[in-house]
Protein backbone atom coordinates (compact mmCIF):
# COMPACT_ATOMS: atom_id res chain seq x y z
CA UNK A 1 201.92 127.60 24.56
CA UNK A 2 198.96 128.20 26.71
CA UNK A 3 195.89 130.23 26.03
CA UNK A 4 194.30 132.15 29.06
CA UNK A 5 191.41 131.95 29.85
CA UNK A 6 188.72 131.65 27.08
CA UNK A 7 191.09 132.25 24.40
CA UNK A 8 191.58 129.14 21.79
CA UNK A 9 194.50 128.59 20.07
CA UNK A 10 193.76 126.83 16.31
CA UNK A 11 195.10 126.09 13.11
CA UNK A 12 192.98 126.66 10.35
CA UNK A 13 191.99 123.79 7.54
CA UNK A 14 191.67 125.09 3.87
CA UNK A 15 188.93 122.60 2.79
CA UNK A 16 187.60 122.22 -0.91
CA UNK A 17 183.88 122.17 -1.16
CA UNK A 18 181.50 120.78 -3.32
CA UNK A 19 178.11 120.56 -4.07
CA UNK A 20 175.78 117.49 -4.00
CA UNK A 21 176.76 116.96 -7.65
CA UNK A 22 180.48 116.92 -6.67
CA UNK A 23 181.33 120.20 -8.35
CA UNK A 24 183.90 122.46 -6.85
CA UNK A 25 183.26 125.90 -5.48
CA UNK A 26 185.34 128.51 -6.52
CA UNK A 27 187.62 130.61 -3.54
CA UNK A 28 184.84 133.41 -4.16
CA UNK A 29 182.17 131.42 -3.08
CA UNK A 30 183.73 129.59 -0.25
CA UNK A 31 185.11 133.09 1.13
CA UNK A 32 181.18 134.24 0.83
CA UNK A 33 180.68 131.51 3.89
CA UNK A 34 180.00 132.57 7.11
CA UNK A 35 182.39 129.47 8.78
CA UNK A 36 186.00 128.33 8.55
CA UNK A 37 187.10 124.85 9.87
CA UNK A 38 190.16 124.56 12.56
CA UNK A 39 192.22 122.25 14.60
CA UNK A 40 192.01 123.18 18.02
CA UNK A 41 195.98 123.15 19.24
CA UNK A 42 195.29 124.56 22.58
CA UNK A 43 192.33 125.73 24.75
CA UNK A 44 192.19 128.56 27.22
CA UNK A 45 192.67 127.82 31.69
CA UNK A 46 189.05 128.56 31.39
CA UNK A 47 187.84 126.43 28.17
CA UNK A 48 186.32 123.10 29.73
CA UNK A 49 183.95 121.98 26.79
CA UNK A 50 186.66 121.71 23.88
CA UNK A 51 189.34 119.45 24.26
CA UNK A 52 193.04 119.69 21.84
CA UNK A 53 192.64 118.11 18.38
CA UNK A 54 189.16 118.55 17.89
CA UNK A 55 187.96 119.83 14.86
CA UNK A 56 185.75 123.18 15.29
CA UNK A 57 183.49 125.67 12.94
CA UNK A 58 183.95 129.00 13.86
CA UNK A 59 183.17 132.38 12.59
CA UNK A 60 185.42 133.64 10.24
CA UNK A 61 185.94 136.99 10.98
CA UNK A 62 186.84 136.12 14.49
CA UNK A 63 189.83 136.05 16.09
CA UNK A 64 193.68 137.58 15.28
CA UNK A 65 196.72 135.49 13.63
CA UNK A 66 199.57 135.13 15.42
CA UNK A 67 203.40 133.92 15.01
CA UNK A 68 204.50 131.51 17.78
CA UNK A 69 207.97 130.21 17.91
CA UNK A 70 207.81 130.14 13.79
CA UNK A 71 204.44 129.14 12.93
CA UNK A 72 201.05 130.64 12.32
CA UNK A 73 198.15 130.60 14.44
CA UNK A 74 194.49 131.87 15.02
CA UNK A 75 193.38 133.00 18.31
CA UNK A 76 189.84 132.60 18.86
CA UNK A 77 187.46 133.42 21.72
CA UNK A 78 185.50 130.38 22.84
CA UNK A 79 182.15 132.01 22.53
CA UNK A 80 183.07 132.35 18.36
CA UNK A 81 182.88 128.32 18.19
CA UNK A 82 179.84 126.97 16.55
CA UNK A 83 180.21 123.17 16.23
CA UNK A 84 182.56 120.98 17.58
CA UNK A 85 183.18 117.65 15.19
């Protein structure tokens, strides 16, 4: 699979959050955030600055799921990525 060019290919990362005090959110008030956590599994011919296997924040509502050869993807533009960890 190969994106072109500033498309992203990721897999998203369900992560549990808690607070300072090490209480869990509930699903309603980690869907109210803004960001969702990915593994990059391919960049776009034109992505230079994000690399395979690096984790990224992006916006949530970015982006369209996809089936490729059986599993599940998110296809992102690069311009939706907010951090790279």
């Amino acid at each position: 699979m190969k994106p072109i060019g500033k498309y992203i290919a990721i897999t998203t990362i369900e992560e549990e959050v808690k607070t300072s005090s090490g209480l869990l959110l509930s699903s309603d008030d980690v869907s109210s955030m803004r960001y969702k956590k990915g593994v990059v599994v391919a960049p776009g011919t034109d992505v230079s600055v994000i690399n395979s296997g690096e984790h990224i924040y992006y916006d949530k509502s970015a982006g369209y799921s996809m089936m490729i050869n059986g599993e599940s993807y998110t296809i992102i533009s690069e311009r939706d990525v907010v951090v790279v960890i």
